[in-house]
Protein backbone atom coordinates (compact mmCIF):
# COMPACT_ATOMS: atom_id res chain seq x y z
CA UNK A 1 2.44 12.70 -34.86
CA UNK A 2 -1.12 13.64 -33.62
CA UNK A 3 -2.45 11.71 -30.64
CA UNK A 4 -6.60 11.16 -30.55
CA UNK A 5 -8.06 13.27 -27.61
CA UNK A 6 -11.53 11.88 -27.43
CA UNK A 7 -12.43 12.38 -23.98
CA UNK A 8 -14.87 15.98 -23.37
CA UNK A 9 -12.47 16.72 -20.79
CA UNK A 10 -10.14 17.75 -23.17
CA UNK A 11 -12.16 19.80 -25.73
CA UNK A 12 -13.30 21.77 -23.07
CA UNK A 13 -9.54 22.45 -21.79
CA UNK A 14 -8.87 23.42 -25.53
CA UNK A 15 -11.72 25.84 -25.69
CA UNK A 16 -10.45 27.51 -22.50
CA UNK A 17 -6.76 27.62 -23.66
CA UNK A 18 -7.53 28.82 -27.26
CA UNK A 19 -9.91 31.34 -25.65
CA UNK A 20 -7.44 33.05 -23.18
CA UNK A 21 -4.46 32.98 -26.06
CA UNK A 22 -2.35 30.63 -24.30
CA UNK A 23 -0.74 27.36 -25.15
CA UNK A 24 -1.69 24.30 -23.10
CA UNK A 25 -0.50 20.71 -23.25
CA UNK A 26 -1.47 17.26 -21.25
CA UNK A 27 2.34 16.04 -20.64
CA UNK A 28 3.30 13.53 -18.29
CA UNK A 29 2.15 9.77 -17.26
CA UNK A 30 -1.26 9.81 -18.53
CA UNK A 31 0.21 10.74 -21.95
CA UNK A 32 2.67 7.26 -21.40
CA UNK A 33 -0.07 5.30 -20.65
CA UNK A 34 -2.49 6.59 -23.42
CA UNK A 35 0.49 5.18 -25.88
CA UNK A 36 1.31 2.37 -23.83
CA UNK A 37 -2.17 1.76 -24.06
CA UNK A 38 -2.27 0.97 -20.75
CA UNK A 39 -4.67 1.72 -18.07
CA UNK A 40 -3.90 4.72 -16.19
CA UNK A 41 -1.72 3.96 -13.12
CA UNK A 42 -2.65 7.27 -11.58
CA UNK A 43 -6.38 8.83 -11.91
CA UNK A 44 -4.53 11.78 -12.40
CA UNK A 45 -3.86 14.62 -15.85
CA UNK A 46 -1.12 17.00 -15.80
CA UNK A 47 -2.02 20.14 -17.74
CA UNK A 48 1.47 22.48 -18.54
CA UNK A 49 0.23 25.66 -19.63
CA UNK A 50 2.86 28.51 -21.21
CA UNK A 51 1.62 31.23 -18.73
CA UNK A 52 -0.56 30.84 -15.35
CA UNK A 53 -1.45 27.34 -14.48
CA UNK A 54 -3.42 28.79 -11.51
CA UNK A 55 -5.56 31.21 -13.77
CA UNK A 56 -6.26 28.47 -16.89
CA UNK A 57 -7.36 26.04 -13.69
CA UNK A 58 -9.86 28.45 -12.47
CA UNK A 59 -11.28 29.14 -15.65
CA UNK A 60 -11.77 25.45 -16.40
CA UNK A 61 -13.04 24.00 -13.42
CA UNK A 62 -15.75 27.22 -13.89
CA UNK A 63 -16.37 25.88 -17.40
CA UNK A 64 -16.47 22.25 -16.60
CA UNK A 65 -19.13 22.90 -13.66
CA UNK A 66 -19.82 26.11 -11.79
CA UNK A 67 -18.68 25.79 -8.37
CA UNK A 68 -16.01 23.64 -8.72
CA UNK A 69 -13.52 23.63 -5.90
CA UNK A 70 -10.14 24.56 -7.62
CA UNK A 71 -7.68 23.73 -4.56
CA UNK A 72 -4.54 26.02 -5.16
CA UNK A 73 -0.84 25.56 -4.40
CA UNK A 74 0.87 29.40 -4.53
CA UNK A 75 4.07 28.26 -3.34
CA UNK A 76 4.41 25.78 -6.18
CA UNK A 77 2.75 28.07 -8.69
CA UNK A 78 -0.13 24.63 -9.51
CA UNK A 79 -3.53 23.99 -9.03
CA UNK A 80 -6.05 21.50 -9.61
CA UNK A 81 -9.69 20.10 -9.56
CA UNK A 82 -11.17 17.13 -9.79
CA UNK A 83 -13.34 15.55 -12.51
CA UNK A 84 -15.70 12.62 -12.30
CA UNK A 85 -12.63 9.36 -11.29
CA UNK A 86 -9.66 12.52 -12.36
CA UNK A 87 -7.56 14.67 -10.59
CA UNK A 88 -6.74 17.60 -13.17
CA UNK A 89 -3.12 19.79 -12.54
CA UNK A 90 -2.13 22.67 -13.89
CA UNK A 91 1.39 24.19 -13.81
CA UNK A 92 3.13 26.94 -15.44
CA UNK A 93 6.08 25.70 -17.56
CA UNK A 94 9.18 26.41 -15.11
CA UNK A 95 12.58 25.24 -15.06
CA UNK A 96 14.33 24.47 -12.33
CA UNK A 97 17.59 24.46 -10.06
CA UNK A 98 19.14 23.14 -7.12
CA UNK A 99 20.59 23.70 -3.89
CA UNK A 100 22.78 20.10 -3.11
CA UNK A 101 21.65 19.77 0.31
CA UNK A 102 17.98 19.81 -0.27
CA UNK A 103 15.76 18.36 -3.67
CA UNK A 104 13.48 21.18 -2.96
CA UNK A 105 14.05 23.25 -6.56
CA UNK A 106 14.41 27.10 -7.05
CA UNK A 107 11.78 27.39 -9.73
CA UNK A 108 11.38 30.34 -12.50
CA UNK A 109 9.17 31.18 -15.17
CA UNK A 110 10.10 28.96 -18.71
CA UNK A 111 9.36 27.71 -21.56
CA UNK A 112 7.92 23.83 -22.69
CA UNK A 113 11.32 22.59 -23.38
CA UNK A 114 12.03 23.64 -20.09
CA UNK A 115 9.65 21.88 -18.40
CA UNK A 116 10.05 18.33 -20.42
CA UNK A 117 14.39 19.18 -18.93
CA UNK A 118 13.13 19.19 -15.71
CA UNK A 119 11.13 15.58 -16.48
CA UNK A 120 12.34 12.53 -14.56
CA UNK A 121 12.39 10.63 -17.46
CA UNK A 122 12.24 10.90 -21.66
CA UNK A 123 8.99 8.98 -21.46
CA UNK A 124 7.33 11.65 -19.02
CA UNK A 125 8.58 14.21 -20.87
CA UNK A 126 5.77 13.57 -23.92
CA UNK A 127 3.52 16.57 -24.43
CA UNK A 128 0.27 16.58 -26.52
CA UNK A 129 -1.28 19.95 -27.48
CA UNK A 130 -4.49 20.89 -26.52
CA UNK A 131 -4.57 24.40 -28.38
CA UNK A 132 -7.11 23.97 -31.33
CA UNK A 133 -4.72 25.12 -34.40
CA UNK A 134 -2.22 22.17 -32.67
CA UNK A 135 -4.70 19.72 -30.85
CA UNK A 136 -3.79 16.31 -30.85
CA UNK A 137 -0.04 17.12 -31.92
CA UNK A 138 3.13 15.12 -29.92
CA UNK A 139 5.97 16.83 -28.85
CA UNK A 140 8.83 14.70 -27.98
CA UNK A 141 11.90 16.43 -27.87
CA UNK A 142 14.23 13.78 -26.17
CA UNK A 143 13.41 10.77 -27.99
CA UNK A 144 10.69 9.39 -25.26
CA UNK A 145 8.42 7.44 -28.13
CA UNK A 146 11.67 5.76 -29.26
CA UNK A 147 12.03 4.62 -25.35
CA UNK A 148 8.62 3.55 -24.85
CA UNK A 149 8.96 0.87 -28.36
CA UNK A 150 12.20 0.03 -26.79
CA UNK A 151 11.03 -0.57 -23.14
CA UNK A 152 13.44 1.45 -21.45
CA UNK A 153 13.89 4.30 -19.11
CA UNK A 154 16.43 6.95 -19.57
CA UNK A 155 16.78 10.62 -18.05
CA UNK A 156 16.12 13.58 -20.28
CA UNK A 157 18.99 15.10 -19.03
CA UNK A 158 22.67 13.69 -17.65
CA UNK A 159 21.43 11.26 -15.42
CA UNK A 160 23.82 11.65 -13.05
CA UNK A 161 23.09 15.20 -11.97
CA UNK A 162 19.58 14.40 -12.49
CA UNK A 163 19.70 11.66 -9.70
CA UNK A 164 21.88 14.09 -7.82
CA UNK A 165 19.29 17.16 -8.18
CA UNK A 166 16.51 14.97 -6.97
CA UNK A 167 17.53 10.94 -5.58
CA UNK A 168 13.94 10.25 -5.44
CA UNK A 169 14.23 9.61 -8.77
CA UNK A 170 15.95 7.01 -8.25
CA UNK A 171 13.16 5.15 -6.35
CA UNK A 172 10.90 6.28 -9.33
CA UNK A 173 13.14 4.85 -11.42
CA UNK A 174 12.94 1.25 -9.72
CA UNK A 175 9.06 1.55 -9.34
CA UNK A 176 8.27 2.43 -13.18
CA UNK A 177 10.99 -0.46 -14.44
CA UNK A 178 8.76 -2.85 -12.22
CA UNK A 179 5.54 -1.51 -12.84
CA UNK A 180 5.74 -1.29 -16.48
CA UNK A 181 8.63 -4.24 -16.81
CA UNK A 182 10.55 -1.55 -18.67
CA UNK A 183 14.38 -1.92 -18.48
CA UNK A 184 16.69 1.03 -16.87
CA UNK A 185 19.30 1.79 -19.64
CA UNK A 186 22.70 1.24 -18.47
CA UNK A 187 24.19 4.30 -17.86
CA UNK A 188 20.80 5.06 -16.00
CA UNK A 189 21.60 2.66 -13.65
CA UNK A 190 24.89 3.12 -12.80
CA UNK A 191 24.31 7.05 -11.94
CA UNK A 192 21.76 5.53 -9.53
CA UNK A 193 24.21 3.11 -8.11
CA UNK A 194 27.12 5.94 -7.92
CA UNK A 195 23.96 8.20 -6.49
CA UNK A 196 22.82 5.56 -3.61
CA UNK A 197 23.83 7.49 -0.83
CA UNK A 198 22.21 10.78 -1.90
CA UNK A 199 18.87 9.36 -1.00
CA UNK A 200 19.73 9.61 2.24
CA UNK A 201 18.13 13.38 1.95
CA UNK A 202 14.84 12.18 1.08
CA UNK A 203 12.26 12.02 3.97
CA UNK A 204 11.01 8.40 4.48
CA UNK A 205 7.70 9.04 3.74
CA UNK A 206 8.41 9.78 0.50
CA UNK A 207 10.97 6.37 -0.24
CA UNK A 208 7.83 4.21 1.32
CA UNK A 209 5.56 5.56 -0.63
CA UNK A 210 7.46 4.68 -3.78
CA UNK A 211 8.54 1.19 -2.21
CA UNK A 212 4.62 0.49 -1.83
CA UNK A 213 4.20 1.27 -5.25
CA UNK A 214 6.49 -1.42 -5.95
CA UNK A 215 4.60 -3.82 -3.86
CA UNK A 216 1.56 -3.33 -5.19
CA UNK A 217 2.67 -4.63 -8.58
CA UNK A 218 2.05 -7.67 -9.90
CA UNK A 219 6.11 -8.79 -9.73
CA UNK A 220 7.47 -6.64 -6.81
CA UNK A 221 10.87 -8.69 -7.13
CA UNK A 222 12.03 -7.14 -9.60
CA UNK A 223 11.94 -3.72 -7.90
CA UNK A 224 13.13 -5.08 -4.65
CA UNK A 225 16.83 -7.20 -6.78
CA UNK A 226 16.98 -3.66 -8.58
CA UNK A 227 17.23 -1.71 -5.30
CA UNK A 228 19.34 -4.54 -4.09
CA UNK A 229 21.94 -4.05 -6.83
CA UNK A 230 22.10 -0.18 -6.74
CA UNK A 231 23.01 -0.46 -3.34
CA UNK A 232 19.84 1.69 -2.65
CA UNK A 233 18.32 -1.41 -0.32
CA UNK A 234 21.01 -1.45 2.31
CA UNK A 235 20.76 2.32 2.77
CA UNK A 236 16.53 2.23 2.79
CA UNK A 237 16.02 -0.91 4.19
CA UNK A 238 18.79 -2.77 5.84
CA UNK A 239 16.63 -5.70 7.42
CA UNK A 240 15.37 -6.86 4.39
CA UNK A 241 19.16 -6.28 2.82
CA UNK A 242 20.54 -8.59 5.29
CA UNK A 243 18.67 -11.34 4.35
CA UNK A 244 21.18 -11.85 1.34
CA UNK A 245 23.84 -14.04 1.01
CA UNK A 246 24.20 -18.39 1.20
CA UNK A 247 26.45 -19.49 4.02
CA UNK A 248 27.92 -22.73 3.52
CA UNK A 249 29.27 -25.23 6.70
CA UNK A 250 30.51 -28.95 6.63
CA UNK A 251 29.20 -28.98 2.83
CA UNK A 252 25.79 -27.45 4.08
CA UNK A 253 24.28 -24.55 2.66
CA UNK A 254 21.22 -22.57 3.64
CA UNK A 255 19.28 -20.79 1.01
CA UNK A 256 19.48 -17.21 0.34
CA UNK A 257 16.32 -16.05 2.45
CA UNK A 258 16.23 -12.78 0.30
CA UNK A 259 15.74 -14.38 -2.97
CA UNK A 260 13.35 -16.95 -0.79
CA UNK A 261 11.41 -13.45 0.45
CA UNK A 262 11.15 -12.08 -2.64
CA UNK A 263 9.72 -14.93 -4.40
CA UNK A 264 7.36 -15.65 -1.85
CA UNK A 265 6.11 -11.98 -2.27
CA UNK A 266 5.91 -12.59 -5.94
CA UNK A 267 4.04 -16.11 -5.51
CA UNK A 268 1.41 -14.42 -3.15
CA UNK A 269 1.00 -11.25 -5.04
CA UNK A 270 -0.92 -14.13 -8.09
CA UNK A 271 -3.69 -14.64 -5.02
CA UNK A 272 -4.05 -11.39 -3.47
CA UNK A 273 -3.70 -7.61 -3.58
CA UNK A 274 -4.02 -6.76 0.37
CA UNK A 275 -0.59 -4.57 0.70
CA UNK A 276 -0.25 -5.75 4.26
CA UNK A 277 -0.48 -9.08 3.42
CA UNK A 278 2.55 -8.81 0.92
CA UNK A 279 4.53 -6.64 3.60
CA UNK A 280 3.82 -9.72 5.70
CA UNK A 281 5.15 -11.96 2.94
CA UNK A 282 8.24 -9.94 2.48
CA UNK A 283 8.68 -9.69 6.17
CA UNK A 284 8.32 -13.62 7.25
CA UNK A 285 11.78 -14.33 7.35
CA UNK A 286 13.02 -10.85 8.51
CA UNK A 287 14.91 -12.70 11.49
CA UNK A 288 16.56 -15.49 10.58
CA UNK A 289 19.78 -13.33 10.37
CA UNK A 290 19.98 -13.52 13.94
CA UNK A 291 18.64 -16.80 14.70
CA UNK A 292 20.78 -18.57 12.19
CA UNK A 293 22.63 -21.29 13.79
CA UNK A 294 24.89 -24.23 12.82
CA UNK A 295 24.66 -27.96 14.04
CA UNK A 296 26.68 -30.92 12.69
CA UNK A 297 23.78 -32.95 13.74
CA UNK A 298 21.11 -30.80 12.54
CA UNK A 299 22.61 -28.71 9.64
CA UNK A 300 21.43 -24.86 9.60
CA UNK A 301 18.10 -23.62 11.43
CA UNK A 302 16.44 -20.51 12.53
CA UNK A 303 14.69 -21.49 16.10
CA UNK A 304 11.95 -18.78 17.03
CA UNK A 305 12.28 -16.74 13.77
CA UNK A 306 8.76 -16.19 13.22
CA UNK A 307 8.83 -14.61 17.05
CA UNK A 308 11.50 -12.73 16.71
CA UNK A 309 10.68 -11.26 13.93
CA UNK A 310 7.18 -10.19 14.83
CA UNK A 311 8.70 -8.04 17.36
CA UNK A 312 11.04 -6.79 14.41
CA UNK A 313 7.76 -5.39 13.08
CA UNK A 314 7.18 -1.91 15.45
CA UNK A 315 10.94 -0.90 14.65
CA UNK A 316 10.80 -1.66 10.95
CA UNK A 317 7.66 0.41 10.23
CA UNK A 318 8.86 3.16 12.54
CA UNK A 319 11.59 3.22 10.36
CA UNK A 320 9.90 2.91 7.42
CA UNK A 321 7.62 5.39 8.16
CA UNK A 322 4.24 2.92 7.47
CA UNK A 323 1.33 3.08 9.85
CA UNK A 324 1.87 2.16 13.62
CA UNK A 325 -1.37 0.60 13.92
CA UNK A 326 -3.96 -2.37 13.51
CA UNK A 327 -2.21 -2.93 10.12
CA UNK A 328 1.50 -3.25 11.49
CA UNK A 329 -0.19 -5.39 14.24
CA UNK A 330 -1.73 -7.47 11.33
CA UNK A 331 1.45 -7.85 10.17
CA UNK A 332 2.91 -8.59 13.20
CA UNK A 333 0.30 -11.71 13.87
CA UNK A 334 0.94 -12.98 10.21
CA UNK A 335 4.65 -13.19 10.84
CA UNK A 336 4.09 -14.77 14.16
CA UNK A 337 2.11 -17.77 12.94
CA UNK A 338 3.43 -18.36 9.83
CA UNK A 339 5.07 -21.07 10.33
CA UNK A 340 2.03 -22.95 12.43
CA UNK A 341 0.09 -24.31 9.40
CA UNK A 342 3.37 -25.36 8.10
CA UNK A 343 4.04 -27.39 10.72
CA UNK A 344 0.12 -29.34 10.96
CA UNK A 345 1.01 -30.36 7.06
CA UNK A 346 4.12 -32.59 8.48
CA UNK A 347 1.90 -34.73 11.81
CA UNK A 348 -1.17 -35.65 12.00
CA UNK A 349 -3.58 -32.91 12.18
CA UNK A 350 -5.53 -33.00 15.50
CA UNK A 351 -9.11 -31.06 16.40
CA UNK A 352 -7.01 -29.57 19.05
CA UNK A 353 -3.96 -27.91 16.88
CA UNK A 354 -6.88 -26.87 14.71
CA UNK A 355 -8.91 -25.50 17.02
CA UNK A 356 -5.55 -23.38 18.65
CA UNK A 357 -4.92 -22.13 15.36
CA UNK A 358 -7.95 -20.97 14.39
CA UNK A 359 -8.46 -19.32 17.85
CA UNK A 360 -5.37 -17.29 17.46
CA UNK A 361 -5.71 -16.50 13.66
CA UNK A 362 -9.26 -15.40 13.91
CA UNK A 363 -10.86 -13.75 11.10
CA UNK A 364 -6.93 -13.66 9.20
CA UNK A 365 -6.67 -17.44 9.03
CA UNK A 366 -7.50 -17.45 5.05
CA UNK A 367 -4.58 -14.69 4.43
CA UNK A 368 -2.34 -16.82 6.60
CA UNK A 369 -2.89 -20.14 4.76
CA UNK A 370 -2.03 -17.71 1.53
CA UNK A 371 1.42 -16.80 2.79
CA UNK A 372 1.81 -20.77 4.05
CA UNK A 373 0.72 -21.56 -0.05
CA UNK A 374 3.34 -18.74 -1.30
CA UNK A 375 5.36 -20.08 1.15
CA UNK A 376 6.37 -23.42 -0.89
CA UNK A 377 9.19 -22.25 -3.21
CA UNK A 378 10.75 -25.71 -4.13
CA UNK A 379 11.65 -26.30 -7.76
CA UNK A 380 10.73 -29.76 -7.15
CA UNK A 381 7.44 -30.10 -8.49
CA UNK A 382 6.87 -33.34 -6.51
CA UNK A 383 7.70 -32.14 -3.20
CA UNK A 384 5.42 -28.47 -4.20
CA UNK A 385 2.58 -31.00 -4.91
CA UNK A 386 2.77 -32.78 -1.84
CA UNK A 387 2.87 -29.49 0.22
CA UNK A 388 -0.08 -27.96 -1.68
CA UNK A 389 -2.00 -31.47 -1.19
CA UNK A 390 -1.61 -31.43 2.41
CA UNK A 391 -2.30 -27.71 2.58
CA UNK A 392 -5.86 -28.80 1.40
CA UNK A 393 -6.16 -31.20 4.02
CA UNK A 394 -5.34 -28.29 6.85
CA UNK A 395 -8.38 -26.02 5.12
CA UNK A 396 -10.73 -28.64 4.82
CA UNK A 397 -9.98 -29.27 8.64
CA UNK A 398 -10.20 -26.09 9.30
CA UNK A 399 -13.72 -25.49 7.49
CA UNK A 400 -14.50 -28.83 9.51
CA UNK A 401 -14.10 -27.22 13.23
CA UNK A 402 -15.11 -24.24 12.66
CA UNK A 403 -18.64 -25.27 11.68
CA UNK A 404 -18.89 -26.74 14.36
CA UNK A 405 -17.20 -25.23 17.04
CA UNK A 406 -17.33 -21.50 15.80
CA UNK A 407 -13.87 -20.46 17.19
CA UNK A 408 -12.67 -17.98 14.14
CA UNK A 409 -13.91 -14.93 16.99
CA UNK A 410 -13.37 -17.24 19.40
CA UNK A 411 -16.08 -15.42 22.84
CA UNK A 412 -15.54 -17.07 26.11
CA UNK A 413 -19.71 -18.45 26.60
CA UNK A 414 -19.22 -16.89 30.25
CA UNK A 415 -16.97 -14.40 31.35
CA UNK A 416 -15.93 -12.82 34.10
CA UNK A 417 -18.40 -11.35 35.81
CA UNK A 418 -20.72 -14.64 35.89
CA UNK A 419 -17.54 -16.08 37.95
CA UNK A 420 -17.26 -13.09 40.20
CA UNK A 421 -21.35 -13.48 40.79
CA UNK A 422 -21.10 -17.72 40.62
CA UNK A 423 -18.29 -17.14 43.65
CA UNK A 424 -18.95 -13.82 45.29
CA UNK A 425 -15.04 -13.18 44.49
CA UNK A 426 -13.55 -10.24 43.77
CA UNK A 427 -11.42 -9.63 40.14
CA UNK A 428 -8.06 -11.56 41.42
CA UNK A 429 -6.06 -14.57 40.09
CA UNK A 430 -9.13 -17.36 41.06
CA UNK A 431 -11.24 -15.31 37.71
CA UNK A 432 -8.31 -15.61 35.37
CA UNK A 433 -7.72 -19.90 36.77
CA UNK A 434 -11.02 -20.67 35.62
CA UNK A 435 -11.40 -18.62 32.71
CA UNK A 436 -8.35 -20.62 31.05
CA UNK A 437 -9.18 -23.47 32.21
CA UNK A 438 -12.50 -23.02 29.93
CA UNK A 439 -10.32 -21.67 27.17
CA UNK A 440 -8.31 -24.66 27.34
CA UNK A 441 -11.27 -27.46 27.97
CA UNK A 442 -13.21 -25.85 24.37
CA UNK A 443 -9.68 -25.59 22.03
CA UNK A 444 -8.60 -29.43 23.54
CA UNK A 445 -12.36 -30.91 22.75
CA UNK A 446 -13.11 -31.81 26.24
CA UNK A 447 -16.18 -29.63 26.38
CA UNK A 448 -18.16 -27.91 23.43
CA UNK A 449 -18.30 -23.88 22.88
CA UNK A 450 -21.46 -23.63 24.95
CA UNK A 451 -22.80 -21.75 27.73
CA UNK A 452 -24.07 -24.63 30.14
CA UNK A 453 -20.94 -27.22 29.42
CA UNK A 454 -18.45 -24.23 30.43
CA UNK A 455 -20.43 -23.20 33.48
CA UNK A 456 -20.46 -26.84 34.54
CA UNK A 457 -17.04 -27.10 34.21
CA UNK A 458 -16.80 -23.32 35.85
CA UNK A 459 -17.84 -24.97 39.56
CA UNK A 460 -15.73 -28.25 38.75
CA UNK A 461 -12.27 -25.78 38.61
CA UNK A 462 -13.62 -23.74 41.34
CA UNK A 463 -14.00 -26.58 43.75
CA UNK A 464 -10.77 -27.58 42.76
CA UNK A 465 -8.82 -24.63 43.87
CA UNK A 466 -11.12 -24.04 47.01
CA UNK A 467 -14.00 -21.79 46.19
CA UNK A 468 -17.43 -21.71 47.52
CA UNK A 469 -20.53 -20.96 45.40
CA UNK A 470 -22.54 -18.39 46.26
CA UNK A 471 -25.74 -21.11 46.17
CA UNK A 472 -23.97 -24.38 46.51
CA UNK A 473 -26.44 -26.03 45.13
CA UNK A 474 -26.80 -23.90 41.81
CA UNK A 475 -25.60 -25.29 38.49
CA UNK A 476 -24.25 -28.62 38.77
């Protein structure tokens, strides 16, 4: 079977390999995705070459462009270069071995074969020449075109001690069945779920990195009920695990707030591809585990969940490994008000709720009314209808206000220090009285978001509480 080559990239790599009498071939996920047709998930080509990978990538990237920067890995025995939107790799064929405790291999000179054994999977393992007798020609020793019709993912080699050799694999496995919607073949998957525990010697940058692979797909759930079922969730991510389960009381049963997470991820993930906005997704419920509570009266509820679990948040990506910065604090604020839009769909929506919520949202309030619009996962089409209707009402309010009262970045019209001059205070409680008192007058309508209606009221409060002006007769 010959595969078409067509881009220069790769008559140039031929000329080089035919040149220095060695044998060369693109192998890996760009070859998948050329047959899937699909476009490349990675910007990235993986060159094998039967001999030095470092010595073919230098004499390349000098034939591609003069002056190329060739970055080189000696330890690993690669190297690679970039070209135009590609990162190019080269590698001597090796094969591999392992030490149990660690998934870092012992690696020695071999032979194609060799490398496609040490392949995660049978459709990685497909090689296509680039020697010019050969070019074009697919090598596919373990059956990996035959998987790729077939949709499924199986190891090259038994997948249990492949799993076992290197458990990150497993994760891979999970994020390429939900990227690609391929299928794990069954004795695939129950190596992973007899491996489970052996990821627990992978570093957690390297599981997050996989798991946000998985959210950035366009059906993440899938990924998250197939770590779920291999047991690899309650190891990686036990929060999220706990969410499982119904619990039923007096007849009354809450719903199963994983599921609920998961779909809610899934619903979002058709309106947006901001990753922190789908960790916030997956995250909005992360609490109700320990808020759950049971009242004849009342039936089930989860009081101060969206709180609680926004101070979940620091822990979880420390865990996790993700950033501890203004993205988990984005995430954190998300989770906090999710539930605040919600709850102006089912009263009467005031100025004043609007104006609070937009104040505290800021500049995030369109990704929060997302999550509150992924939010509604009713299979009654009636009640979704209703929701979404009066969701429309709450943005057309909310467009409403903040024309006119320009609170998205809500800025006090006069701060501090025109209260410290107005008063000839010092910084002390009196400062912080009158400043909310502003806050509160502009979000409850009682005064507009102006300069002169807030230093008005600015004398009003101070009188009240005692203070002098500087002029007395000055602004009022």
């Amino acid at each position: 079977m010959k595969i078409c080559l067509n881009d220069k990239i790769f008559e140039i790599l031929r000329d080089v390999v035919t040149s220095e009498n060695v044998k060369g071939y693109v192998i890996g996920g760009w070859v998948r995705d050329c047959l899937l047709k699909r476009e490349h998930s990675d910007k990235d080509i993986d060159i094998v070459i039967i001999g030095s990978g470092i010595e073919i990538a230098r004499k390349a990237a000098k034939k591609i462009s003069p002056g190329t920067k060739v970055t080189i890995f000696k330890n690993f025995g690669t190297a690679m270069f970039k070209n135009n939107e590609y990162e190019i790799e080269f590698v001597g064929a090796r094969k591999e071995s392992y030490d149990r405790g660690s998934r870092k291999p012992v690696v020695e000179n071999g032979t194609l074969e060799d490398d496609q054994k040490r392949r995660d999977f049978t459709i990685n393992t497909l090689a296509i020449s680039i020697n010019h007798d050969t070019f074009g020609e697919l090598t596919d020793p373990f059956r990996g075109i035959e998987d790729l019709k077939k949709r499924i993912l199986r190891t090259p080699l038994d997948p249990g001690q492949t799993f076992s050799d290197d458990p990150l694999r497993m994760m891979r496995a999970i994020r390429f069945a939900t990227q690609l919607n391929f299928k794990i073949e069954e004795n695939t998957f129950i190596s992973i779920k007899e491996n489970a525990e052996r990821i627990r010697i992978v570093s957690p940058e390297r599981i997050v990195t996989e798991m946000n692979k998985i959210m950035k797909c366009d059906h993440p759930s899938k990924g998250f009920i197939l770590l779920e079922k291999s047991g690899l969730l309650k190891i990686i991510f036990p929060e999220l695990n706990n969410l499982k389960g119904v619990e039923t009381k007096e007849g009354k049963a809450h719903k199963d707030n994983f599921l609920h997470s998961i779909k809610v991820l899934d619903n979002l993930c058709k309106s947006t591809d901001n990753l922190w906005l789908r960790w916030a997704a997956l995250l909005h419920d992360i609490a109700k585990p320990v808020t759950k509570k049971y009242s004849s009266d009342t039936g089930w509820s989860f009081h101060g969940h969206e709180f609680i679990g926004s101070k979940m948040i620091p822990d979880i990506f420390r865990n996790l490994k993700l950033p501890l910065n203004e993205k988990m604090k984005y995430v954190q604020k998300i989770v906090d008000l999710h539930l605040r839009p919600i709850a102006l769909t089912q009263e009467e929506v005031t100025d004043s709720a609007i104006r609070r919520l937009l104040f505290e949202a800021g500049d995030d309030i369109d990704d929060l009314m997302m999550l509150c619009e992924a939010d509604i996962t009713s299979k009654n089409e009636a009640k979704k209808a209703k929701h979404l209707k009066n969701f429309k009402l709450v943005r057309n309010k909310l467009r409403e206000i903040e024309e006119k009262d320009a609170l998205r970045n809500f800025q006090p019209p006069l701060d501090g220090s025109e209260i410290i001059s107005a008063f000839g205070l010092k910084p002390g409680k009196e400062v912080g009285i009158i400043k909310n008192a502003i806050r509160e007058a502009i979000l409850d309508g009682i005064i507009p978001n102006e300069h002169e209606a807030a230093r008005k009221l600015m004398f009003e409060i101070g009188k009240e509480i005692g203070l002098t002006p500087v002029d007395a007769g000055r602004g009022i």
